[in-house]
C-alpha atoms as a PDB file:
ATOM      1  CA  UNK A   1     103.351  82.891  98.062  1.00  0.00           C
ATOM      2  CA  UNK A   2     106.171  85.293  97.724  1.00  0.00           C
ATOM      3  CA  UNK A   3     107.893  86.410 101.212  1.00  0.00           C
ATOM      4  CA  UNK A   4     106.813  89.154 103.379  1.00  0.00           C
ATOM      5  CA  UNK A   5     106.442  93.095 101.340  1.00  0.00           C
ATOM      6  CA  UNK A   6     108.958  95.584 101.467  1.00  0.00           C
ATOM      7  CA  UNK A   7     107.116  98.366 103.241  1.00  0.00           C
ATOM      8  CA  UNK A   8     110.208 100.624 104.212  1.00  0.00           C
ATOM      9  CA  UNK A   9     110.347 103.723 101.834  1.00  0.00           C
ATOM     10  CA  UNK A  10     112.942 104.238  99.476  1.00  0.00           C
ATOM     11  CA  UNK A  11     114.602 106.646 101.796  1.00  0.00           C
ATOM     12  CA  UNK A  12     114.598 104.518 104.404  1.00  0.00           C
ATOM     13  CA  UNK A  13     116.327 101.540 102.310  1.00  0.00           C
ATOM     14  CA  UNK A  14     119.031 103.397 101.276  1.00  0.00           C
ATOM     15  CA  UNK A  15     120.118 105.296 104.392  1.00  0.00           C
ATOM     16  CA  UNK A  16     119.967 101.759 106.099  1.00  0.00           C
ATOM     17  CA  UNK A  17     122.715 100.954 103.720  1.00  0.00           C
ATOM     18  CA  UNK A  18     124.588 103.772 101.759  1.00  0.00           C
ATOM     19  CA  UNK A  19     128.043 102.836 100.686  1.00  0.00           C
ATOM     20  CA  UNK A  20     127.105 100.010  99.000  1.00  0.00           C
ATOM     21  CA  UNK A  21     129.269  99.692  95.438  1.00  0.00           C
ATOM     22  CA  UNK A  22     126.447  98.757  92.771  1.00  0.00           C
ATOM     23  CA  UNK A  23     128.437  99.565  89.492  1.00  0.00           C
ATOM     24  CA  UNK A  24     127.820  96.020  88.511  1.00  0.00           C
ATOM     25  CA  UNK A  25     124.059  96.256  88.772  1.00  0.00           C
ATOM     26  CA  UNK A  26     123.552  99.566  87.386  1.00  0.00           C
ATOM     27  CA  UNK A  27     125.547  98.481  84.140  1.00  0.00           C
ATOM     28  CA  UNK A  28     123.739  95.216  83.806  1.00  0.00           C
ATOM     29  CA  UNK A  29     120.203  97.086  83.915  1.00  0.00           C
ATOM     30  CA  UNK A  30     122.073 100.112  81.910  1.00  0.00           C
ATOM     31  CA  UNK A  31     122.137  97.327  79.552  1.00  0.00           C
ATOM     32  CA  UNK A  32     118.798  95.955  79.705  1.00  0.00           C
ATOM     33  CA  UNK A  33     117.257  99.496  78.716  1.00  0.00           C
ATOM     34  CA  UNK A  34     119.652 100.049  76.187  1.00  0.00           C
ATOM     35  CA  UNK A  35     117.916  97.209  74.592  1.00  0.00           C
ATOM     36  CA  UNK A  36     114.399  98.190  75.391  1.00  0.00           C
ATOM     37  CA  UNK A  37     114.969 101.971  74.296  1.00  0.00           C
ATOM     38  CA  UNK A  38     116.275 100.327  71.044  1.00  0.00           C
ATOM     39  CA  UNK A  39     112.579  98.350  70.349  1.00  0.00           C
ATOM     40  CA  UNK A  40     110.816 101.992  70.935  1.00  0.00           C
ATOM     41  CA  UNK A  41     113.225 103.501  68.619  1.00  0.00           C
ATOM     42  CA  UNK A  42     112.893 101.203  65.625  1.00  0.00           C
ATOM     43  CA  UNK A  43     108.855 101.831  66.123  1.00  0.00           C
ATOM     44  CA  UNK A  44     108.137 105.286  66.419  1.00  0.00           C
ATOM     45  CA  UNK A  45     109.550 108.362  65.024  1.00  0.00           C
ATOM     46  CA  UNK A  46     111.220 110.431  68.030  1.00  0.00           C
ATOM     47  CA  UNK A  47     112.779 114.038  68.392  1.00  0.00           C
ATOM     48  CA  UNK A  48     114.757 114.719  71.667  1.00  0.00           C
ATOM     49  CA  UNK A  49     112.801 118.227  72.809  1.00  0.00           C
ATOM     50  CA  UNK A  50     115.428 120.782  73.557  1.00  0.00           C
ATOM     51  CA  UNK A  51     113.931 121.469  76.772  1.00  0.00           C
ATOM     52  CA  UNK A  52     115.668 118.778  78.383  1.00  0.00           C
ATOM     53  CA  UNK A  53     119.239 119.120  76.848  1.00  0.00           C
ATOM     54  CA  UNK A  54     120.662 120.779  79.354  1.00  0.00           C
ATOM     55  CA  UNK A  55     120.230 117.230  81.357  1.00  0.00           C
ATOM     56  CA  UNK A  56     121.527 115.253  78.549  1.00  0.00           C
ATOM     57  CA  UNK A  57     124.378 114.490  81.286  1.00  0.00           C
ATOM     58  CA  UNK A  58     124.676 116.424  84.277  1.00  0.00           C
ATOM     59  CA  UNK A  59     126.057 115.571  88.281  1.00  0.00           C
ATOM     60  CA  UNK A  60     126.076 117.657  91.391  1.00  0.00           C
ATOM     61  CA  UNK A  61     128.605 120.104  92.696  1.00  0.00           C
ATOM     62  CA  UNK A  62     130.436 117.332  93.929  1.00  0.00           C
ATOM     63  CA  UNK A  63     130.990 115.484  90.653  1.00  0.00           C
ATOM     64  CA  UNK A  64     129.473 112.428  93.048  1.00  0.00           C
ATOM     65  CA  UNK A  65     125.705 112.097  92.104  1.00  0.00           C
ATOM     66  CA  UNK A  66     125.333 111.586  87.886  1.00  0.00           C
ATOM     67  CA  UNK A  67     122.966 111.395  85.557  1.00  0.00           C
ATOM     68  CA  UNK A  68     120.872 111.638  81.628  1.00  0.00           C
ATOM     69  CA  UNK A  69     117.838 112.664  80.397  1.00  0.00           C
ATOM     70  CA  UNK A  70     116.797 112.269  77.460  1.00  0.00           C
ATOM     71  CA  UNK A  71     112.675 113.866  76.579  1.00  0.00           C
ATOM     72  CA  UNK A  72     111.583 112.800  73.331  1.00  0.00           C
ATOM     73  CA  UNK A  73     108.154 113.244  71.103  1.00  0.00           C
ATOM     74  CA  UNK A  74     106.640 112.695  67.739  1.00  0.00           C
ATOM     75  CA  UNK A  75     104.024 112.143  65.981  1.00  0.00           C
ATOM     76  CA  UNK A  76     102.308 109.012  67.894  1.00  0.00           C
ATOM     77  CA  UNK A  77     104.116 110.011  71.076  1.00  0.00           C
ATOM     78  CA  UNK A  78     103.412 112.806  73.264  1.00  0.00           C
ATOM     79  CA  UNK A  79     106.439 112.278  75.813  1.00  0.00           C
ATOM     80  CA  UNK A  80     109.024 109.822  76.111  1.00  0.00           C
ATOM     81  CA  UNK A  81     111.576 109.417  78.878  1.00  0.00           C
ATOM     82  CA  UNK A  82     115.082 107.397  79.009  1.00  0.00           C
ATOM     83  CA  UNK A  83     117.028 108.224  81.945  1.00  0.00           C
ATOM     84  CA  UNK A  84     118.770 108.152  84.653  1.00  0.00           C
ATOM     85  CA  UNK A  85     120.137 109.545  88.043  1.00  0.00           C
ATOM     86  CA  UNK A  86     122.251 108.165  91.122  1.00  0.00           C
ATOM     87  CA  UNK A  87     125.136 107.275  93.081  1.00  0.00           C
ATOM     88  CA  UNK A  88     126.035 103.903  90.889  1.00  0.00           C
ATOM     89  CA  UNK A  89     128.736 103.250  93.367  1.00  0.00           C
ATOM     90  CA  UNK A  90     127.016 104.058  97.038  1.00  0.00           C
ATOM     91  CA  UNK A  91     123.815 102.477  96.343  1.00  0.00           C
ATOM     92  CA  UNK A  92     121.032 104.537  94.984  1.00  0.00           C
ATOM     93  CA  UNK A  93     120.357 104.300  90.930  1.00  0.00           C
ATOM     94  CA  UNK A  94     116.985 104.751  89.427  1.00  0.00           C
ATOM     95  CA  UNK A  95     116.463 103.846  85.661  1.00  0.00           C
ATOM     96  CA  UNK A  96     113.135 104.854  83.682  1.00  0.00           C
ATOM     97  CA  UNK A  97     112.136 104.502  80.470  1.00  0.00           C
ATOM     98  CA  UNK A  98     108.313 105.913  80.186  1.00  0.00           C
ATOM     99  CA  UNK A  99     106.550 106.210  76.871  1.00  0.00           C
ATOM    100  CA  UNK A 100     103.061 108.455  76.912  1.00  0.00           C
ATOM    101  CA  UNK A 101     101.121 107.768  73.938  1.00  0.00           C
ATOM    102  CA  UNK A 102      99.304 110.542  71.985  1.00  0.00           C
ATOM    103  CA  UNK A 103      95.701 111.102  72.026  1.00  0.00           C
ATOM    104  CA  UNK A 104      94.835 109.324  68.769  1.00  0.00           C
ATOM    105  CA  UNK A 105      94.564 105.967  70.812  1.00  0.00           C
ATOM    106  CA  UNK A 106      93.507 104.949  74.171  1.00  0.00           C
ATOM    107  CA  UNK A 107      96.305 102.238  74.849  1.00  0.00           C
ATOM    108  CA  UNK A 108      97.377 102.710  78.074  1.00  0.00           C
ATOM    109  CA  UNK A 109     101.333 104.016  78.667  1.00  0.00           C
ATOM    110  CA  UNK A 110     103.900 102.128  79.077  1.00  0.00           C
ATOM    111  CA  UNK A 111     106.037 102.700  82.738  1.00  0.00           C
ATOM    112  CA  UNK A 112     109.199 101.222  83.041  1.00  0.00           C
ATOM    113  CA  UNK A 113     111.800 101.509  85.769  1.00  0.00           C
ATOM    114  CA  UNK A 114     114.619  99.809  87.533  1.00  0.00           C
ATOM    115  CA  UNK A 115     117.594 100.146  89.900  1.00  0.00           C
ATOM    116  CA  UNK A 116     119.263 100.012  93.737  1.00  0.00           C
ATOM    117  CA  UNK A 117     117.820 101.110  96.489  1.00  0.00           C
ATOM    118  CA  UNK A 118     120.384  99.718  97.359  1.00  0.00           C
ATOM    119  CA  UNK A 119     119.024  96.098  96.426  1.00  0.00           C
ATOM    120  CA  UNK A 120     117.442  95.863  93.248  1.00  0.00           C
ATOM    121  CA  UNK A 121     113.749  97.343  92.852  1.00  0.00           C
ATOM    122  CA  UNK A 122     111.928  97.156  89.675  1.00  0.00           C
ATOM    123  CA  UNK A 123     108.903  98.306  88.503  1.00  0.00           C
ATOM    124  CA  UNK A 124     106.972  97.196  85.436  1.00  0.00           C
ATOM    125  CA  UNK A 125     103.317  98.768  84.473  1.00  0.00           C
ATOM    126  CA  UNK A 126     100.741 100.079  81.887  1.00  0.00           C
ATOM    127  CA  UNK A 127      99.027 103.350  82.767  1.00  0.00           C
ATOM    128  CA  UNK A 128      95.348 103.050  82.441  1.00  0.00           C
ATOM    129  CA  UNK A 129      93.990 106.109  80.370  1.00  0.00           C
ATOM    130  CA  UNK A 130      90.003 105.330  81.170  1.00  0.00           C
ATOM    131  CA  UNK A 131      88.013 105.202  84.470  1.00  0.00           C
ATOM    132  CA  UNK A 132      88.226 101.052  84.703  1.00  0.00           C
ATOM    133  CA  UNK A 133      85.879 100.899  87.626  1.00  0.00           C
ATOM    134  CA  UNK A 134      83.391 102.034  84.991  1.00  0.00           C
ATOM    135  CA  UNK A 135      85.163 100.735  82.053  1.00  0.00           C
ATOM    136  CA  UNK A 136      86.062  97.328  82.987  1.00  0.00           C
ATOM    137  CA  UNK A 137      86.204  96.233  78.985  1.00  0.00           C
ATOM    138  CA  UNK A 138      88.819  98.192  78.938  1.00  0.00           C
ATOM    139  CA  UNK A 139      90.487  96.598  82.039  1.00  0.00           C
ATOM    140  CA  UNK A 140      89.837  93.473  80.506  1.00  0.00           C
ATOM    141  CA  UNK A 141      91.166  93.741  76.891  1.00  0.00           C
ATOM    142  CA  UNK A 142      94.816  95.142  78.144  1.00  0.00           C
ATOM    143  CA  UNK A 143      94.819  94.331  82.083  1.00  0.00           C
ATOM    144  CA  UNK A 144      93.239  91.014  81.961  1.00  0.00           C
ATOM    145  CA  UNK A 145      95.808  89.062  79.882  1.00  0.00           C
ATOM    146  CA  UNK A 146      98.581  90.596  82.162  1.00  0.00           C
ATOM    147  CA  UNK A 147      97.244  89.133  85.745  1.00  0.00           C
ATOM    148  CA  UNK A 148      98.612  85.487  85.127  1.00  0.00           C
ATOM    149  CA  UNK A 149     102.488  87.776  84.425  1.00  0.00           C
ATOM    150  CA  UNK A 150     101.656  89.511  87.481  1.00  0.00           C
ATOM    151  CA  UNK A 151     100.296  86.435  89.793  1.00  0.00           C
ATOM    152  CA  UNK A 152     103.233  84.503  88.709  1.00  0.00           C
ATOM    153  CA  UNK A 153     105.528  87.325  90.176  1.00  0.00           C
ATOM    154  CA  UNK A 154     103.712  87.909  93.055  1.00  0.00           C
ATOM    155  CA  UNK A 155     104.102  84.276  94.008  1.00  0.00           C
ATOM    156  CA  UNK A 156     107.711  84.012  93.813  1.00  0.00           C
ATOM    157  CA  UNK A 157     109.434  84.735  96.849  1.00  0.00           C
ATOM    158  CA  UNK A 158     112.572  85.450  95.004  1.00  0.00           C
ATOM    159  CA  UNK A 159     111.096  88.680  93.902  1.00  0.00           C
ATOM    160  CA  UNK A 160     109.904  90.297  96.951  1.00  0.00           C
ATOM    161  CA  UNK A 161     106.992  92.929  96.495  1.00  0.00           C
ATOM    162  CA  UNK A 162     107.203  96.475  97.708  1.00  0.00           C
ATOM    163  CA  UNK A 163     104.262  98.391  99.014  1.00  0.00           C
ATOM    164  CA  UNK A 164     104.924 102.292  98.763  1.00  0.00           C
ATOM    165  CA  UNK A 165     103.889 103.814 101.988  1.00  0.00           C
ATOM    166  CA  UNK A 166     102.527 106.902 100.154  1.00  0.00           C
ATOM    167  CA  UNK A 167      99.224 106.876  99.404  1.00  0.00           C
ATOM    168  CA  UNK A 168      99.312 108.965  95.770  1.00  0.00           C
ATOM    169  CA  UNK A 169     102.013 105.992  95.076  1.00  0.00           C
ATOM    170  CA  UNK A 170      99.618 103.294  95.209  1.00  0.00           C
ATOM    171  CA  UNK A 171      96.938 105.166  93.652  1.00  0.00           C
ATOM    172  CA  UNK A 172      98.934 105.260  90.690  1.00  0.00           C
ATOM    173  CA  UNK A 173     100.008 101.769  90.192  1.00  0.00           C
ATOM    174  CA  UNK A 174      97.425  99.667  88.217  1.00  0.00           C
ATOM    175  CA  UNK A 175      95.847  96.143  89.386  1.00  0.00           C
ATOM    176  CA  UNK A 176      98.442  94.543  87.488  1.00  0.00           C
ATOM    177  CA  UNK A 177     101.610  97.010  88.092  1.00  0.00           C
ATOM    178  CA  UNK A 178     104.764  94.664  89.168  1.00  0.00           C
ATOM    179  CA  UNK A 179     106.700  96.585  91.844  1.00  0.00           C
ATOM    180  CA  UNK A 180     109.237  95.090  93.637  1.00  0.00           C
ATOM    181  CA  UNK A 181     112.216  95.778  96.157  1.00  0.00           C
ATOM    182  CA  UNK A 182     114.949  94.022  97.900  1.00  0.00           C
ATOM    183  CA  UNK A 183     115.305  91.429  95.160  1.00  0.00           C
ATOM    184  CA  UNK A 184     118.572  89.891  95.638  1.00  0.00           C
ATOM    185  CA  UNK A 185     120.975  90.553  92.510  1.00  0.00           C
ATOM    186  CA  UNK A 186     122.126  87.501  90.718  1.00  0.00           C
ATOM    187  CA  UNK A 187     122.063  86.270  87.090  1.00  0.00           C
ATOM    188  CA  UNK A 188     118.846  83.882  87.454  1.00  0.00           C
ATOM    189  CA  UNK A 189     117.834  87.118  89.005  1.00  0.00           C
ATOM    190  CA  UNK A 190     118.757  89.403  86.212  1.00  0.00           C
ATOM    191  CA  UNK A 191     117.556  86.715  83.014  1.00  0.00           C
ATOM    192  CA  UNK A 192     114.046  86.484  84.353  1.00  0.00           C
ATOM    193  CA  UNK A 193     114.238  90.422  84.946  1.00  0.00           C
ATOM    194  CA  UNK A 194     114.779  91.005  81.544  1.00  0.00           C
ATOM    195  CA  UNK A 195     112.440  87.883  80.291  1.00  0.00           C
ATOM    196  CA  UNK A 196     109.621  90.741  81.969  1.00  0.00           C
ATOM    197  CA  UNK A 197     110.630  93.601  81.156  1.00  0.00           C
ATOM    198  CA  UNK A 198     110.842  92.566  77.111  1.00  0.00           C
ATOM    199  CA  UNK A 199     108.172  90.243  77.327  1.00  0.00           C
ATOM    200  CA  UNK A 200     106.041  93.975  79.043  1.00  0.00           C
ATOM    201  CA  UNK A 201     107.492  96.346  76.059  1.00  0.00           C
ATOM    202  CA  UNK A 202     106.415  93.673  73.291  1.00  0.00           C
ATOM    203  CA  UNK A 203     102.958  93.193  75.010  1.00  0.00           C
ATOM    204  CA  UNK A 204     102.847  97.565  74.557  1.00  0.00           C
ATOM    205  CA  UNK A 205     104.017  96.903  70.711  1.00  0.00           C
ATOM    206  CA  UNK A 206     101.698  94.765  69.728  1.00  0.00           C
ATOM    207  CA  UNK A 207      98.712  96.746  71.344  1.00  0.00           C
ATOM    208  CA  UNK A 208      99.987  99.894  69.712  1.00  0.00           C
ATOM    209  CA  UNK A 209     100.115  98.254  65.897  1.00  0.00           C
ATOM    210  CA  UNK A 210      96.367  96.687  67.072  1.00  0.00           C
ATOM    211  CA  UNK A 211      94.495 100.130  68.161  1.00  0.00           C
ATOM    212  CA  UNK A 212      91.734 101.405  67.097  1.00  0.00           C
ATOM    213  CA  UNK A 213      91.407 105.406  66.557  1.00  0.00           C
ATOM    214  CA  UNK A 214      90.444 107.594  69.147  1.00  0.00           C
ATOM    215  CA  UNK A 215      87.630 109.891  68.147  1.00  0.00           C
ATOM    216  CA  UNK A 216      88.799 113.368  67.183  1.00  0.00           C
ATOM    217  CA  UNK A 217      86.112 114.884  69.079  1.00  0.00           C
ATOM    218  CA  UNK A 218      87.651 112.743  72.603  1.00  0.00           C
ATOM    219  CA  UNK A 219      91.120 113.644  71.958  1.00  0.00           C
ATOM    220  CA  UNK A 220      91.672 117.135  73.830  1.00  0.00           C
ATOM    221  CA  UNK A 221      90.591 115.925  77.035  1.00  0.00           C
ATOM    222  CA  UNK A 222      92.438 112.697  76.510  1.00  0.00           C
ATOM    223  CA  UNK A 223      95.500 114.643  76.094  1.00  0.00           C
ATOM    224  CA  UNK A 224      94.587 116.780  79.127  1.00  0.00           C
ATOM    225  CA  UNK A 225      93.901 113.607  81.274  1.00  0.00           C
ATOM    226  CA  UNK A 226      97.214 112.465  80.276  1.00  0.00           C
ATOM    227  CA  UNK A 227      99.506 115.504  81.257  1.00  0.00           C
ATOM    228  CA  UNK A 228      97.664 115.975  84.590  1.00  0.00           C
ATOM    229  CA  UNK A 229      98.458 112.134  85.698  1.00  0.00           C
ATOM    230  CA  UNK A 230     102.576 112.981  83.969  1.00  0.00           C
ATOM    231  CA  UNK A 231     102.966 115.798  86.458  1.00  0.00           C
ATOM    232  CA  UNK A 232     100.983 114.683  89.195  1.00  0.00           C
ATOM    233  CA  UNK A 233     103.413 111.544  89.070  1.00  0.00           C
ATOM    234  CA  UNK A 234     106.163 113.489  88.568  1.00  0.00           C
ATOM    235  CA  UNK A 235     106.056 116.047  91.275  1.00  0.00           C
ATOM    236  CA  UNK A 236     104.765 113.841  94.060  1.00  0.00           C
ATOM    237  CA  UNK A 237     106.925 110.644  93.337  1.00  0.00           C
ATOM    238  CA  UNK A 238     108.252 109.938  96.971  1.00  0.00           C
ATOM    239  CA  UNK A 239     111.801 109.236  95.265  1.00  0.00           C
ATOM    240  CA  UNK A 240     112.337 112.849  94.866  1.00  0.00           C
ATOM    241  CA  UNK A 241     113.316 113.664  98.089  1.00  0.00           C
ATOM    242  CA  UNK A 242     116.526 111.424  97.390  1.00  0.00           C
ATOM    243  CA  UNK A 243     117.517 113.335  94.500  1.00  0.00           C
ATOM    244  CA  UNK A 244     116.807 116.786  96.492  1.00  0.00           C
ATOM    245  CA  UNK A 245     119.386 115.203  98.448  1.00  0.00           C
ATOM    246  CA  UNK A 246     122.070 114.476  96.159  1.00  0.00           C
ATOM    247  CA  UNK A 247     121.731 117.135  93.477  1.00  0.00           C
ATOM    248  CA  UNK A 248     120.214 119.903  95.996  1.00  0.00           C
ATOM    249  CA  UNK A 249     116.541 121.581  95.889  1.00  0.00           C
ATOM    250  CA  UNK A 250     116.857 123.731  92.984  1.00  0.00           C
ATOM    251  CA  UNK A 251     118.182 121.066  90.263  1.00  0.00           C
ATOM    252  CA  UNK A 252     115.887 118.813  91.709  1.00  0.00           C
ATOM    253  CA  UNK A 253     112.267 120.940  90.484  1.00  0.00           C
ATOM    254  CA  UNK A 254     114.348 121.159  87.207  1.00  0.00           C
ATOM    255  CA  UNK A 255     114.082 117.675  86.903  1.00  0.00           C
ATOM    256  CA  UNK A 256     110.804 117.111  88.121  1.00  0.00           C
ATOM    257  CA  UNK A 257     109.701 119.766  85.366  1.00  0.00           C
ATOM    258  CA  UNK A 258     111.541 117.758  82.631  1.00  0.00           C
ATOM    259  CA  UNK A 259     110.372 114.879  83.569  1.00  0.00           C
ATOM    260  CA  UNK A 260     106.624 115.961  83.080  1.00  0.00           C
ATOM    261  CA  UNK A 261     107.626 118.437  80.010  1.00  0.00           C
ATOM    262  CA  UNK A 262     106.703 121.904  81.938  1.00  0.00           C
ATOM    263  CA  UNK A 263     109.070 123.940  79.352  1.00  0.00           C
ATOM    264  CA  UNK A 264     108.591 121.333  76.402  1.00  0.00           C
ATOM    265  CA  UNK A 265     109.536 122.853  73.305  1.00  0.00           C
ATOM    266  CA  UNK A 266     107.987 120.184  70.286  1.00  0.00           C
ATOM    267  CA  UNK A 267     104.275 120.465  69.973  1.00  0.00           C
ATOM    268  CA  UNK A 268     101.848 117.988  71.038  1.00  0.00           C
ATOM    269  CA  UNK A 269     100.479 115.385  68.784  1.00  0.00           C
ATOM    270  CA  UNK A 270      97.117 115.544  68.449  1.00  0.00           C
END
């Protein structure tokens, strides 16, 4: 079995150790998403939503914390997120790439994130759209062929797990959701990060050509379920009080809005 959890929180882990230089890591996973934003591009048709622009690339008053944003929809995709926001070079960096799939199929979303803390944590998981301690087909047709992925990981002590203490955290992530923290930086480390995270995006691919339609008659409160879980995640992600810290208060609810598309300007599919 893999070594003992990480249970610290995320604020804790960095102020432990906050001048730590991880430029090299940040580029290297910079680089992994580039590649993974590239698959979603090639398959769906995406608009960046003006209502995020302003975010395109931003940094505090300091010029010290940075980051992007990009918000993008169409006609299969309700919201999509690629971005960004840290301290590459005193150890906090958070990269997400987040796709939420319009109401015309049930496949469940795709959550993808990575970065310091000021090791590397990762995080690798398909949001459930269905109640799947009532529907457990559904748990079985796109959670079931993911437990070997995520029994392997658990049972490989080079990739320590990490156990949020926040209670709305945990709720969130789904019986198969890979999180992970204080994973030691290296490139075995980095190949069999990426071998996941493609290997998790082409999974989401293929079960997006494969769906089946949603029935137009289920898709309003599909799409409602769906943008109560984006803000709910969005506004109490524990994380945020790190990036109240570096970019101040106010900036911060700007993000958390854009995030969950509270001033979206493109329409929702439907």
């Amino acid at each position: 079995m893999s070594g003992s959890a990480v249970t610290k929180s995320v604020l804790e882990l960095v102020s432990e150790t906050p001048d730590v230089d991880n430029q090299d890591a940040f580029e290297t996973l910079s680089a992994l998403f580039a590649e993974l934003r590239a698959k979603l591009d090639r398959r769906f048709a995406l608009t960046l939503d003006p209502s995020a622009e302003r975010f395109s690339s931003y940094c505090n008053e300091e010029g010290q914390g940075q980051g992007t944003l990009q918000a993008l929809s169409g006609p299969e995709m309700d919201w999509m997120i690629h971005s960004w926001t840290g301290t590459p070079t005193s150890s906090f960096t958070n990269i997400h790439l987040t796709a939420w799939l319009g109401p015309q199929i049930q496949v469940p979303h795709l959550w993808m994130a990575m970065g310091t803390i000021p090791e590397l944590f990762v995080y690798l998981d398909y949001g459930p759209r269905t109640d799947m301690y009532v529907d457990t087909d559904y748990m079985d047709r796109y959670f079931g062929e993911v437990n070997t992925t995520f029994m392997d990981v658990q049972n490989d002590p080079k990739l320590p797990s990490f156990i949020s203490q926040d209670l709305c955290t945990r709720q969130w992530i789904s019986p198969t959701g890979i999180c992970l923290a204080g994973v030691k930086p290296c490139a075995e480390i980095y190949a069999r990060l990426a071998e996941l995270a493609h290997q998790h995006i082409d999974r989401w691919l293929g079960w997006v050509d494969e769906a089946s339609p949603v029935a137009a008659e289920k898709r309003v409160a599909l799409a409602r379920r769906d943008l109560q879980m984006r803000r709910t995640i969005a506004e109490r992600d524990p994380a945020n009080v790190l990036v109240a810290n570096i970019y101040g208060e106010p900036m911060k609810n700007d993000l958390v809005e854009a995030l969950w598309g509270g001033q979206r300007v493109l329409k929702r599919p439907t």
